[in-house]
Protein backbone atom coordinates (compact mmCIF):
# COMPACT_ATOMS: atom_id res chain seq x y z
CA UNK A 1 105.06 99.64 126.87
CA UNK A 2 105.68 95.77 127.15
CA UNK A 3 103.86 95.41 123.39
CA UNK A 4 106.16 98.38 122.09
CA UNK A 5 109.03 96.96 123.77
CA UNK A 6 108.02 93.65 122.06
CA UNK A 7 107.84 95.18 118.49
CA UNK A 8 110.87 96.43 119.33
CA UNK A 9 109.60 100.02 119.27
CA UNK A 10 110.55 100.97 122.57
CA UNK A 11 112.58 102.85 123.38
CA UNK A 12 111.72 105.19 120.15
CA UNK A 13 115.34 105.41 118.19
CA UNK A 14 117.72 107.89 119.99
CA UNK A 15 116.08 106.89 123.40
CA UNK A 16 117.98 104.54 126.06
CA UNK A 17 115.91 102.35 128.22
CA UNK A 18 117.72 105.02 131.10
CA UNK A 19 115.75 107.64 129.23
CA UNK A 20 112.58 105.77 128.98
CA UNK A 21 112.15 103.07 131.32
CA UNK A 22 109.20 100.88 131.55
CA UNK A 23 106.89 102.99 133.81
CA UNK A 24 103.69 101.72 132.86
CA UNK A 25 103.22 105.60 132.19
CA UNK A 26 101.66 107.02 128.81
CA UNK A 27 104.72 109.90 128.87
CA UNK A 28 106.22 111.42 125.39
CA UNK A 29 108.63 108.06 125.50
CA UNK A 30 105.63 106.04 125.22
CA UNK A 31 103.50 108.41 122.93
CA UNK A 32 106.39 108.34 120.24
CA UNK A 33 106.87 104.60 120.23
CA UNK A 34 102.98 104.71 119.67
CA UNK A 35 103.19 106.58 116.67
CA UNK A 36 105.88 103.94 115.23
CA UNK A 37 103.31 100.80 115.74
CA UNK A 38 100.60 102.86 114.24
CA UNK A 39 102.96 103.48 111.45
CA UNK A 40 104.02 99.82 111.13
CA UNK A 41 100.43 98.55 111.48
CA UNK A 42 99.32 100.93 108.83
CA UNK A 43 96.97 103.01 111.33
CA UNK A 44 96.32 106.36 109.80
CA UNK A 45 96.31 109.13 111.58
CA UNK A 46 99.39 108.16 113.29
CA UNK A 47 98.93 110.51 116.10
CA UNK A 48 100.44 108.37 119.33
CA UNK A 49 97.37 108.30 121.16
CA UNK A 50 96.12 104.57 121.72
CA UNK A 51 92.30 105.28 120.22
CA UNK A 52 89.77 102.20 119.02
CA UNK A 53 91.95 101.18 116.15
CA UNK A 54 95.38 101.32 117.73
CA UNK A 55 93.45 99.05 121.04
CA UNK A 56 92.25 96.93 118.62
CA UNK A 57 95.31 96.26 116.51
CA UNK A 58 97.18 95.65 120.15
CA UNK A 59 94.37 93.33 121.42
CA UNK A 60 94.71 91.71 117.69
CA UNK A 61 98.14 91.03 118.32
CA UNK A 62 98.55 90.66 122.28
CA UNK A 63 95.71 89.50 124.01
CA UNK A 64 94.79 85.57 124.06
């Protein structure tokens, strides 16, 4: 959520942070704002589920 929040992702569009706060819970708040970064990051399926490319493009971006 911190990454999404980040990209400026999260909250997905017509959400409030009072709708979706920063749970560190995968919930449908969460899943959407996945889909958006996979969409941005031109991951295909964009399906909201973090899976090997989705980690990796995070990890790419996040982790150092």
């Amino acid at each position: 959520q911190a990454a999404l929040l980040f990209e400026k992702l999260y909250p997905p569009e017509g959400e409030s942070k009072r709708d979706c706060p920063l749970t560190g819970s995968f919930g449908p708040c969460t899943a959407r704002s996945v889909t958006l970064f996979q969409e941005k990051n031109g991951i295909s399926p964009a399906t909201g589920v973090v899976g090997e490319l989705t980690m990796r493009k995070l990890n790419e971006k996040y982790s150092k």
